[in-house]
N, C-alpha and C. Protein backbone atom coordinates (compact mmCIF):
# COMPACT_ATOMS: atom_id res chain seq x y z
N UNK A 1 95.85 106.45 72.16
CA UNK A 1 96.34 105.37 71.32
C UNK A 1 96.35 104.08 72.13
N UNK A 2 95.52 103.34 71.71
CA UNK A 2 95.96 102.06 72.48
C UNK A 2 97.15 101.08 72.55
N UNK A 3 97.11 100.66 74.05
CA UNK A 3 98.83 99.52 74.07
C UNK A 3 97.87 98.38 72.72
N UNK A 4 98.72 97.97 72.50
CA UNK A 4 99.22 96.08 71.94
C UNK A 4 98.93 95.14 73.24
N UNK A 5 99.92 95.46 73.93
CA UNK A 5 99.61 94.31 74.89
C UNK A 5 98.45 94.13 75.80
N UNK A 6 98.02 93.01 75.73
CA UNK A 6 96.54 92.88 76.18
C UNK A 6 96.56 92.46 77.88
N UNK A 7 95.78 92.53 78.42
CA UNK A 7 95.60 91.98 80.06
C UNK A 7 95.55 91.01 79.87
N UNK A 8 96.34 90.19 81.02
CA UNK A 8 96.21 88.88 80.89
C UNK A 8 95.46 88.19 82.12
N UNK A 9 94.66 87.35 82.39
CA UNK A 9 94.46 86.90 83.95
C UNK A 9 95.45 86.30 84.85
N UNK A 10 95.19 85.93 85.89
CA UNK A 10 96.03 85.51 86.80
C UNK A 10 96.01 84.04 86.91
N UNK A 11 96.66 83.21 87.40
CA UNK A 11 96.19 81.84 87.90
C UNK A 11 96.07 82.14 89.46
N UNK A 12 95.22 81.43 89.61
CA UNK A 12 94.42 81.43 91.08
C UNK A 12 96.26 80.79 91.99
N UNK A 13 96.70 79.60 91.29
CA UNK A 13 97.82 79.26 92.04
C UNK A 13 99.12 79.30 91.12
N UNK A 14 100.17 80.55 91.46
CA UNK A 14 101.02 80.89 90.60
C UNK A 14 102.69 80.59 90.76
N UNK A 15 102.65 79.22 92.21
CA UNK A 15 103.45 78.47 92.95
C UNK A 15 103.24 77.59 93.39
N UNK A 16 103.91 76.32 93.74
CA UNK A 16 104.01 75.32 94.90
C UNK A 16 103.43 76.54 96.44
N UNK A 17 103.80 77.65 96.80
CA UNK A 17 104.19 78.14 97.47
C UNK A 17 102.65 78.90 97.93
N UNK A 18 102.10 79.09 96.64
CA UNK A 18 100.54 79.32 96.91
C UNK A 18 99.51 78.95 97.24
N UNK A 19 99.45 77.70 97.03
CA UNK A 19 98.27 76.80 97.15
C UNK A 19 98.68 76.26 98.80
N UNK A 20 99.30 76.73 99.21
CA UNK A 20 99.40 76.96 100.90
C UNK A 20 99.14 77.81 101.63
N UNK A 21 99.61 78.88 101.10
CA UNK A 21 99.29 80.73 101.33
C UNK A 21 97.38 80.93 101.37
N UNK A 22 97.24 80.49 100.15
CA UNK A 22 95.71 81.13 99.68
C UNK A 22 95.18 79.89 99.13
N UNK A 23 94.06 79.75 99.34
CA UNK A 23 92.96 78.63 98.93
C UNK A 23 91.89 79.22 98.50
N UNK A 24 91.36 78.83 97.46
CA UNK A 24 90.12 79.52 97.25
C UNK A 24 89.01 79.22 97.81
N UNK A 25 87.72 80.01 98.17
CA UNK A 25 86.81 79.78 99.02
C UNK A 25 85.42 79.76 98.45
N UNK A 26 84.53 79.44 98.59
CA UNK A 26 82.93 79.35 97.79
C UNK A 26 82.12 80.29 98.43
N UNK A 27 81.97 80.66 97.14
CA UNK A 27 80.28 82.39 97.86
C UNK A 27 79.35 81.73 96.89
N UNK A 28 78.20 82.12 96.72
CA UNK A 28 77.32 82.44 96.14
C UNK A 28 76.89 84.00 95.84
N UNK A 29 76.18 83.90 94.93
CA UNK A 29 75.27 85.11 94.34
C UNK A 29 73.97 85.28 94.94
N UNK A 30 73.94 86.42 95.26
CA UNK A 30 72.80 86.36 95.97
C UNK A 30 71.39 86.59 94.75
N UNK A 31 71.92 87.64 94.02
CA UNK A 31 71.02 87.48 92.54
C UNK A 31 70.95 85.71 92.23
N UNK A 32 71.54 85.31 91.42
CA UNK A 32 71.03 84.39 90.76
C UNK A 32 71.06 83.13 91.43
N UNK A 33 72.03 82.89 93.05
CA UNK A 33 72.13 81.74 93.56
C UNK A 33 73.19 81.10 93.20
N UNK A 34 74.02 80.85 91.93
CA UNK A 34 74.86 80.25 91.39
C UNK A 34 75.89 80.73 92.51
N UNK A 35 76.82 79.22 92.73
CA UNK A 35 78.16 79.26 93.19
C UNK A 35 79.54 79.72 92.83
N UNK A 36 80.12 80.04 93.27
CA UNK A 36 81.97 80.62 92.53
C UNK A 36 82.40 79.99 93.69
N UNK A 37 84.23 80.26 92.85
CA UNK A 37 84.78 80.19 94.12
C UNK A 37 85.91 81.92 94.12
N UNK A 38 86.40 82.08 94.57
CA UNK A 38 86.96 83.14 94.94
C UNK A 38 88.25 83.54 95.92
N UNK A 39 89.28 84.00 95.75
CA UNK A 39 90.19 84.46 96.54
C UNK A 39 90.19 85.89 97.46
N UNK A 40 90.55 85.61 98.73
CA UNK A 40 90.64 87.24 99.72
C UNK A 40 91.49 87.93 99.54
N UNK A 41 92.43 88.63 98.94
CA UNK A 41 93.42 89.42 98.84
C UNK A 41 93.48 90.35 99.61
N UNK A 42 95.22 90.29 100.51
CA UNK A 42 95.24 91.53 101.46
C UNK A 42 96.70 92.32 100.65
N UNK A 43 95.46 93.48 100.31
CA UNK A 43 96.13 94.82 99.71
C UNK A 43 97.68 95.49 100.34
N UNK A 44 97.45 95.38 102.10
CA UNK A 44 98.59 95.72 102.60
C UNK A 44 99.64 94.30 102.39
N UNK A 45 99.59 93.43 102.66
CA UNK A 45 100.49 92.13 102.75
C UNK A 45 101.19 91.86 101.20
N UNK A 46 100.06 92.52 100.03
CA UNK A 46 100.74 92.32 99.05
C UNK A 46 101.72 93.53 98.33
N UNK A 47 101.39 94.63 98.81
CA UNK A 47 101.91 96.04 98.89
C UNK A 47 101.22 96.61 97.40
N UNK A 48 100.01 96.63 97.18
CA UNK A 48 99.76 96.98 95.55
C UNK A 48 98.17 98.09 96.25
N UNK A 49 97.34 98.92 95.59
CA UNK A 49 96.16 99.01 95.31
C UNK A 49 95.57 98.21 94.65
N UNK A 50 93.96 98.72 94.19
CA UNK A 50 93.29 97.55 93.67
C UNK A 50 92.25 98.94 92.69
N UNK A 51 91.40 97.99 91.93
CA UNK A 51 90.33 98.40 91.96
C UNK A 51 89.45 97.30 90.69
N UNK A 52 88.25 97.64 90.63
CA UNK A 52 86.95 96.36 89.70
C UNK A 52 87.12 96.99 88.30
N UNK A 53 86.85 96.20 87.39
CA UNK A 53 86.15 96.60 86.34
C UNK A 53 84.50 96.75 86.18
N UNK A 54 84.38 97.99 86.21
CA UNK A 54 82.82 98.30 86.13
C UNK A 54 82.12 97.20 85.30
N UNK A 55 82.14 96.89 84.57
CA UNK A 55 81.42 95.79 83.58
C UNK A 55 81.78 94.15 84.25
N UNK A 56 82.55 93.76 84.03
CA UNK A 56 82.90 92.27 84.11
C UNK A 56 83.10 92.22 86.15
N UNK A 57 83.78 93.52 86.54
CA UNK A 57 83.79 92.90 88.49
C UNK A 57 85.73 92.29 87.94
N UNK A 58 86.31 92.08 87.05
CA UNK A 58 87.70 91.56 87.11
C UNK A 58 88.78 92.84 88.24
N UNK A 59 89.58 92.08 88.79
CA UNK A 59 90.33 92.75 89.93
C UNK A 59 91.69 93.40 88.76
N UNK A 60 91.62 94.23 89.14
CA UNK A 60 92.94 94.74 88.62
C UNK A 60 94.29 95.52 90.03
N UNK A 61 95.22 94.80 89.59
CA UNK A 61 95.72 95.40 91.04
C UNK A 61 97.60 96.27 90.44
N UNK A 62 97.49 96.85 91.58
CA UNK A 62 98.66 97.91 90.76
C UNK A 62 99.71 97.70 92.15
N UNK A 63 100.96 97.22 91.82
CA UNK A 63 102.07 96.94 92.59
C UNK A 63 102.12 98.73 92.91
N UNK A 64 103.16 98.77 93.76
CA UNK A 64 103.68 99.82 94.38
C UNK A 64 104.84 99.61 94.03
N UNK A 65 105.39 98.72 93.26
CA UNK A 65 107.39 98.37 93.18
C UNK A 65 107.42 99.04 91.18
N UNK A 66 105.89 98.96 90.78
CA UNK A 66 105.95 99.60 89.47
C UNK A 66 106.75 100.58 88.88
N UNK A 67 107.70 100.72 88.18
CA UNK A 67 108.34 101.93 87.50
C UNK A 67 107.00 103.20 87.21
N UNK A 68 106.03 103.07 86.75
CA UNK A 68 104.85 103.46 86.69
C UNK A 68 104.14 104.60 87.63
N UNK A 69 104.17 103.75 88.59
CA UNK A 69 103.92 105.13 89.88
C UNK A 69 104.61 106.05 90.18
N UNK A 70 105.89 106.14 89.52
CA UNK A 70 106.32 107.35 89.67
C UNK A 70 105.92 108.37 88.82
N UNK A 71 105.08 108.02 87.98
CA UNK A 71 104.33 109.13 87.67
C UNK A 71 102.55 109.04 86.95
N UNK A 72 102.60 108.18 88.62
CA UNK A 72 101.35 108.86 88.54
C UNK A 72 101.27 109.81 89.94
N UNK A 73 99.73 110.42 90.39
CA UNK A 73 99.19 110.73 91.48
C UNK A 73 99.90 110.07 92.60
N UNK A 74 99.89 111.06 93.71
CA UNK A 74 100.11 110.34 94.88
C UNK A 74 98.73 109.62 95.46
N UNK A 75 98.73 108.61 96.28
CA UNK A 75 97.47 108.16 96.20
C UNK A 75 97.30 109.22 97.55
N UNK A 76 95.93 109.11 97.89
CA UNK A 76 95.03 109.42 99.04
C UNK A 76 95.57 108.76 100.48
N UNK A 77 95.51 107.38 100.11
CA UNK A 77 95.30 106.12 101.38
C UNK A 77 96.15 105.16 99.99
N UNK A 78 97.25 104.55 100.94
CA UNK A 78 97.88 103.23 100.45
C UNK A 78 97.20 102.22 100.46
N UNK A 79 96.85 100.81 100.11
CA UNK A 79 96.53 99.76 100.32
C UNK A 79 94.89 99.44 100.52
N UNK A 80 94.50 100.13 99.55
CA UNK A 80 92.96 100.00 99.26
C UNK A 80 92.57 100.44 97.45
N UNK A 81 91.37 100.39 97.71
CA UNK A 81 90.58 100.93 96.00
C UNK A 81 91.89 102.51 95.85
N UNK A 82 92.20 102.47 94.61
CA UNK A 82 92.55 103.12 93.72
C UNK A 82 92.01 104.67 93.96
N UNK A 83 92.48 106.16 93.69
CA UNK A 83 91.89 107.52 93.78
C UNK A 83 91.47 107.29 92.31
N UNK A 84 90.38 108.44 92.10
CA UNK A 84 89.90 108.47 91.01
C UNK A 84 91.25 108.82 89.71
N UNK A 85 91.68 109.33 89.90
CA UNK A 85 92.79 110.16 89.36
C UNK A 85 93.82 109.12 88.94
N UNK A 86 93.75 107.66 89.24
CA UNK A 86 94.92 106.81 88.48
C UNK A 86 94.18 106.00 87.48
N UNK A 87 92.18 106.32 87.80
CA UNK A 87 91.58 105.04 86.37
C UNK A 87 92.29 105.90 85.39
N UNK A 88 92.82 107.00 85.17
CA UNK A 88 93.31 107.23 83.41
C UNK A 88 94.48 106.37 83.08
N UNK A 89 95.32 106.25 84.02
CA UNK A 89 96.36 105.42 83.34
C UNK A 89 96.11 104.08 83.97
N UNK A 90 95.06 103.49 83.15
CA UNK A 90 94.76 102.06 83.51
C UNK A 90 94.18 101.49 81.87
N UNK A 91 95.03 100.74 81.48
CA UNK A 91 93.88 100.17 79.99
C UNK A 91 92.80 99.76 80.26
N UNK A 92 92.00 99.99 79.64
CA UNK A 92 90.51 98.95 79.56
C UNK A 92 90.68 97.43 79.64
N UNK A 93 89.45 97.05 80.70
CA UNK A 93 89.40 95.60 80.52
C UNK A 93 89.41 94.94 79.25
N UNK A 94 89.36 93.50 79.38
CA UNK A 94 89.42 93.01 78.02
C UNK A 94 87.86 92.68 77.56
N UNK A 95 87.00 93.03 78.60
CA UNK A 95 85.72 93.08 78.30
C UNK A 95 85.10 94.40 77.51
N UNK A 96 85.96 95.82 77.76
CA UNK A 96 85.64 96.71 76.81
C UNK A 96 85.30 97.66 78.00
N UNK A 97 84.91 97.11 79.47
CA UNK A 97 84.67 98.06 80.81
C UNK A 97 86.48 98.56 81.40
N UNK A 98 86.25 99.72 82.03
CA UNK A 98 87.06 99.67 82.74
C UNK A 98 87.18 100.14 84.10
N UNK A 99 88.78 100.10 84.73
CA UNK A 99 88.81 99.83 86.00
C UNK A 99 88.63 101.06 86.93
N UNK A 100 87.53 101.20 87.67
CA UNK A 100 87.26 102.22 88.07
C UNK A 100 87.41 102.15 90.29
N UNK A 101 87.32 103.26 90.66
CA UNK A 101 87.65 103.48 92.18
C UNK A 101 86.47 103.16 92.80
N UNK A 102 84.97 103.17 92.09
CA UNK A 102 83.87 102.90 92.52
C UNK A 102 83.25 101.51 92.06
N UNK A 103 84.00 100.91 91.42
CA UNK A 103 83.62 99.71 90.89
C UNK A 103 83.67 98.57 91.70
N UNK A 104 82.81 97.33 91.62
CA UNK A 104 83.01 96.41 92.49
C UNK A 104 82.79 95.20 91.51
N UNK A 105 82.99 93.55 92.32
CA UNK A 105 82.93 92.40 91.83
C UNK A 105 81.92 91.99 91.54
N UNK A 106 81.82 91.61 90.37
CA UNK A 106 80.07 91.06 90.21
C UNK A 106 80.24 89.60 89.45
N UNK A 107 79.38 88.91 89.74
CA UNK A 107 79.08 87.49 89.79
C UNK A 107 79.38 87.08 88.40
N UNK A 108 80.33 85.77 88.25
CA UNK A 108 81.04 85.21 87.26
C UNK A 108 79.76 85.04 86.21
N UNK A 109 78.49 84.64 86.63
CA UNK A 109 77.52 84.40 85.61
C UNK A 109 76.60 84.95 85.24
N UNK A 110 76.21 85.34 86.51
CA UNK A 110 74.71 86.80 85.85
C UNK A 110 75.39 88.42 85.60
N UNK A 111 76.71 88.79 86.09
CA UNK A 111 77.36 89.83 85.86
C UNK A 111 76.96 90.96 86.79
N UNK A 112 75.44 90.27 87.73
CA UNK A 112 74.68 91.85 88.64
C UNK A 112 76.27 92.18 89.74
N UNK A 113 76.28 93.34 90.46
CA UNK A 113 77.43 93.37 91.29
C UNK A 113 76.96 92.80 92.35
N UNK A 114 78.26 92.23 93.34
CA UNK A 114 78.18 91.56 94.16
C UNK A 114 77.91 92.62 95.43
N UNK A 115 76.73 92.29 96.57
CA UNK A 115 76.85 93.20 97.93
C UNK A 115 77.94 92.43 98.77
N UNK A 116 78.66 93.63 99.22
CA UNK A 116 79.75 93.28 100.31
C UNK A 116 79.02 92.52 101.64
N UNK A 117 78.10 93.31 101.96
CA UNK A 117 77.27 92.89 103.30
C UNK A 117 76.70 91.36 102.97
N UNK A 118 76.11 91.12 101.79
CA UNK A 118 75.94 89.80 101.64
C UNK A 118 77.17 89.08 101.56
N UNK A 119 78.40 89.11 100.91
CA UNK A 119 79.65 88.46 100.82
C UNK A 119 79.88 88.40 102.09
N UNK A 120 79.98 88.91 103.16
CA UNK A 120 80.97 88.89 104.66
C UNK A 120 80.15 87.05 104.94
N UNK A 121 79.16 86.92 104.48
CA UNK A 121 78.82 85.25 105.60
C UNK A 121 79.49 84.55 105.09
N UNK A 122 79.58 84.46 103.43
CA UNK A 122 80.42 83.26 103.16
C UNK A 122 82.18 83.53 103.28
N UNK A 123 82.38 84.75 103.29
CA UNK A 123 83.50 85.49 103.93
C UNK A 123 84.09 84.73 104.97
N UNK A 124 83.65 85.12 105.87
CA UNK A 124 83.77 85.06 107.16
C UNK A 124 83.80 83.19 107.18
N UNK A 125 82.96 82.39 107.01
CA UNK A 125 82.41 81.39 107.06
C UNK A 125 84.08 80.56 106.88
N UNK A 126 84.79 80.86 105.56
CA UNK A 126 85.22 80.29 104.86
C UNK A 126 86.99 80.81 105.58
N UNK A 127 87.08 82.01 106.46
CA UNK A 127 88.42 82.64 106.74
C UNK A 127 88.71 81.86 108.04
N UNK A 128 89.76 81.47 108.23
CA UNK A 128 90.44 80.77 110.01
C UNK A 128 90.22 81.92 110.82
N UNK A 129 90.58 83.07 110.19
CA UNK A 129 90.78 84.15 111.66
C UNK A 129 89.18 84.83 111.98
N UNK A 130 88.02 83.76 111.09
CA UNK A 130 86.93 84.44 111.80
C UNK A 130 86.82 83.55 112.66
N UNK A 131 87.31 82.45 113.33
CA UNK A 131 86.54 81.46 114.46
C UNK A 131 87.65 82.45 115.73
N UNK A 132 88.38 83.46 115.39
CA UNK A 132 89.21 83.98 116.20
C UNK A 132 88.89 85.39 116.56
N UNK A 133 87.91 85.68 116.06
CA UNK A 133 87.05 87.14 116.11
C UNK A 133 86.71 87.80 114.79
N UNK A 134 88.21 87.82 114.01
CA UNK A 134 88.26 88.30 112.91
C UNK A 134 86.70 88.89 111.82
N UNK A 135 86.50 89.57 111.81
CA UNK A 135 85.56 90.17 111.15
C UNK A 135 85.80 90.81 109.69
N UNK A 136 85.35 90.56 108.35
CA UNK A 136 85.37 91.31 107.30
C UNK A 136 85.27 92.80 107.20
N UNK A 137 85.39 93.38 106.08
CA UNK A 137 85.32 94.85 106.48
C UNK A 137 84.21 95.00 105.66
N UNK A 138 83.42 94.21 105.10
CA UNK A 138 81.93 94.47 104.68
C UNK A 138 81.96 96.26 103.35
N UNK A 139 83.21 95.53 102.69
CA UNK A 139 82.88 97.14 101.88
C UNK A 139 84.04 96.24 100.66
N UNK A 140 83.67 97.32 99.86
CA UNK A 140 84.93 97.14 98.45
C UNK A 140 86.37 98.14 98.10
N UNK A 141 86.29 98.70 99.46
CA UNK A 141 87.37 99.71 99.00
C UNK A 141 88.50 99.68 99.84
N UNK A 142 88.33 98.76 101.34
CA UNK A 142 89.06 98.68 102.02
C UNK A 142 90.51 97.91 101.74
N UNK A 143 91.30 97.32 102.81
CA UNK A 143 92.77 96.38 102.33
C UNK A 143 92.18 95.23 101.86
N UNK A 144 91.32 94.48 102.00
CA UNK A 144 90.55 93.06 101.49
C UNK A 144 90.00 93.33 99.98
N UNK A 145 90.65 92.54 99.34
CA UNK A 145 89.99 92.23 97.76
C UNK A 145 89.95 91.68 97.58
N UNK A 146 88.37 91.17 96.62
CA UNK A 146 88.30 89.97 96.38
C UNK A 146 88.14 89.72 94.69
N UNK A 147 88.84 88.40 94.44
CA UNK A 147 89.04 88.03 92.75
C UNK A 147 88.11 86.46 92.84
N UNK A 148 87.83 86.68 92.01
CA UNK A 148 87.14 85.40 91.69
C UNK A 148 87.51 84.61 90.17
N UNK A 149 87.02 83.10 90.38
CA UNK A 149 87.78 82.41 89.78
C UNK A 149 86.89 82.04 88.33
N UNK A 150 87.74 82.39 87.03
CA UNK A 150 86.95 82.34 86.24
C UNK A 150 86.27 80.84 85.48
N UNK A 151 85.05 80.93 85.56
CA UNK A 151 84.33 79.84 85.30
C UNK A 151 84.76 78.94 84.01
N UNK A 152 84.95 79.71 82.92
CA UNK A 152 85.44 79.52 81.72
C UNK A 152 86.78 78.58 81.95
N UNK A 153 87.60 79.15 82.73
CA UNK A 153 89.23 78.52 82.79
C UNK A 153 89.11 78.18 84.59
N UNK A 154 89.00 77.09 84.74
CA UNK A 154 89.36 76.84 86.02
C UNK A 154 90.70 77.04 86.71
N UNK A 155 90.79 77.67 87.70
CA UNK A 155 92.13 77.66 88.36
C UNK A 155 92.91 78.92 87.46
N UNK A 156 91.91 79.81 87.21
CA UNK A 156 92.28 81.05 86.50
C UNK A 156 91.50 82.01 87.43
N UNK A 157 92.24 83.07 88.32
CA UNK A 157 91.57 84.44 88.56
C UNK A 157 91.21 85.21 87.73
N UNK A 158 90.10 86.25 87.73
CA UNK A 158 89.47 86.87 87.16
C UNK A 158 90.17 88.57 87.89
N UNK A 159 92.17 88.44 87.81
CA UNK A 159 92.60 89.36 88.40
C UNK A 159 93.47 89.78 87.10
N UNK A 160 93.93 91.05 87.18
CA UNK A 160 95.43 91.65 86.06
C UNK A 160 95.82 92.32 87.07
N UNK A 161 97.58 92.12 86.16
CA UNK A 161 98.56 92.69 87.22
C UNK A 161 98.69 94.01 86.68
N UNK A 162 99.20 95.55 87.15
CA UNK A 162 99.58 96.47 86.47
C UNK A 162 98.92 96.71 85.00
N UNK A 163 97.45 96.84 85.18
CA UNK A 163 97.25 96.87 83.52
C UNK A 163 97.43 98.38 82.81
N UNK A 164 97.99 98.89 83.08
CA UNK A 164 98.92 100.46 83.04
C UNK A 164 98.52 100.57 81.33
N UNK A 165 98.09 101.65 80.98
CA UNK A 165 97.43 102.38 79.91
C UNK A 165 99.08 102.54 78.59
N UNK A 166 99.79 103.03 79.65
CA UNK A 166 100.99 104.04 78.76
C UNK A 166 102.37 102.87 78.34
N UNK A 167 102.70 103.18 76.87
CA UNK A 167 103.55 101.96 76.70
C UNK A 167 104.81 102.26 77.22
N UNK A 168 104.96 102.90 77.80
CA UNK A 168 106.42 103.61 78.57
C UNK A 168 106.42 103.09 79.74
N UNK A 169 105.64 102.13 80.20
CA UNK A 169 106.10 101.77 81.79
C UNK A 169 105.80 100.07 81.18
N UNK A 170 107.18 99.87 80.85
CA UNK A 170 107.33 98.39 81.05
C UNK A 170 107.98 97.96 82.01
N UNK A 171 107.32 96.86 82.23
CA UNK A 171 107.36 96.33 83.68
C UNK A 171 108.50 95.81 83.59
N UNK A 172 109.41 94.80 83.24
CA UNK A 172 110.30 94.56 83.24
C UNK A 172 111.42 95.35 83.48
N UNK A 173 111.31 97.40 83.32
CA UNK A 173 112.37 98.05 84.04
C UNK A 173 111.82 98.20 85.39
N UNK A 174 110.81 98.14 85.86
CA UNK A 174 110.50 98.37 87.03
C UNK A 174 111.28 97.65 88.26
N UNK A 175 111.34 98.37 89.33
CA UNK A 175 111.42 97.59 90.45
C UNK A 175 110.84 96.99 91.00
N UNK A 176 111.46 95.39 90.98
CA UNK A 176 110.68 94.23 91.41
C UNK A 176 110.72 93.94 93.25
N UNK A 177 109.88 94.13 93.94
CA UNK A 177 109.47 93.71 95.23
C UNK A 177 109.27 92.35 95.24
N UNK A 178 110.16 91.56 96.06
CA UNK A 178 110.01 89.96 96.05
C UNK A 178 108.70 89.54 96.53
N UNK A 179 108.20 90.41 97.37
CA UNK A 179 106.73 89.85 98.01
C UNK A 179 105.31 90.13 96.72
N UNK A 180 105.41 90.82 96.44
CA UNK A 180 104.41 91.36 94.99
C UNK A 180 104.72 90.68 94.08
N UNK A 181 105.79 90.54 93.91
CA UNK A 181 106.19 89.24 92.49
C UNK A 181 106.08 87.74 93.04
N UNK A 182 106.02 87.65 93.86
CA UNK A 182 105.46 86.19 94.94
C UNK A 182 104.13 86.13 94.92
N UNK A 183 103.75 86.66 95.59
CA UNK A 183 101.88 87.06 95.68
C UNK A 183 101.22 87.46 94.61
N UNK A 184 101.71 88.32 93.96
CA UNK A 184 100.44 89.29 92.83
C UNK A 184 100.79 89.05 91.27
N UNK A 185 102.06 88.38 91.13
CA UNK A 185 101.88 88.51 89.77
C UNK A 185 103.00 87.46 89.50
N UNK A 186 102.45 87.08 87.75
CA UNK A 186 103.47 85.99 86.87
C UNK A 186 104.20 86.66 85.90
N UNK A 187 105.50 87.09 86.20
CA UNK A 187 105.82 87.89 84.92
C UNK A 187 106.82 87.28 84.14
């Protein structure tokens, strides 16, 4: 049975407090060439998993302070892509794809998926802690996620918070983590 309530996106800046924290950064497509811009998200710093929507590449990310996880799966590994075993309790994107453990980001305009190995230059290019060694992790499943900013709505991520399948985990009983409700979400 499907929820009512629909996914909503994120704003790229969801504070005074953000647009200090996180800046968005410019990649290109290596398919079509066209520019984005895009945010790095660290999975551990924000305390959530992640994972893409197979179709659209939108980030969907799942707090750990959720009333929700208590029943789902235990995960595998904290603070990366999602086990296969939690896409069921995830609604479908609002594109009609959904959010899967093997899924990755694909380009705001031609839709092909994005290669990680091509992303690390403008990655890297664009992060302070690469003039300090810092290196990308050149993959989609690790603590680094990336959301990108939707073309349509400027200064809108192409991210959802908790898009949880079952109408029994409203977020509002959940336990709220000040750093995840700072960082990951507008509720």
């Amino acid at each position: 049975m499907p929820c009512a309530t629909s996914l909503t996106l994120e704003p790229a800046f969801k504070s005074d407090y953000d647009a200090v924290m996180f800046t968005l950064q410019k990649g290109d497509c290596e398919h079509c060439g066209r520019t984005f811009h895009l945010a790095l998200l660290n999975a551990s710093f924000g305390d959530y998993s992640y994972a893409y929507c197979d179709t659209c590449g939108t980030l969907a990310t799942i707090g750990y302070t959720s009333g929700a996880i208590l029943k789902m799966p235990k995960l595998s590994a904290s603070h990366q892509v999602i086990d296969r075993e939690w896409e069921t309790f995830l609604r479908p994107c609002t594109c009609g794809g959904h959010f899967r453990c093997d899924a990755f980001p694909r380009c705001v305009f031609c839709t092909q998926p994005l290669s990680a190995e091509y992303a690390a230059s403008h990655i890297e290019r664009n992060t302070i802690g690469a003039t300090r060694g810092w290196h990308w992790q050149r993959n989609w499943t690790d603590v680094f996620c990336l959301a990108l900013e939707d073309p349509k709505n400027p200064g809108t991520l192409r991210q959802v918070s908790d898009p949880f399948s079952h109408p029994d985990t409203d977020k509002s009983e959940s336990a709220r983590h000040r750093w995840f409700d700072f960082f990951n979400s507008q509720r």
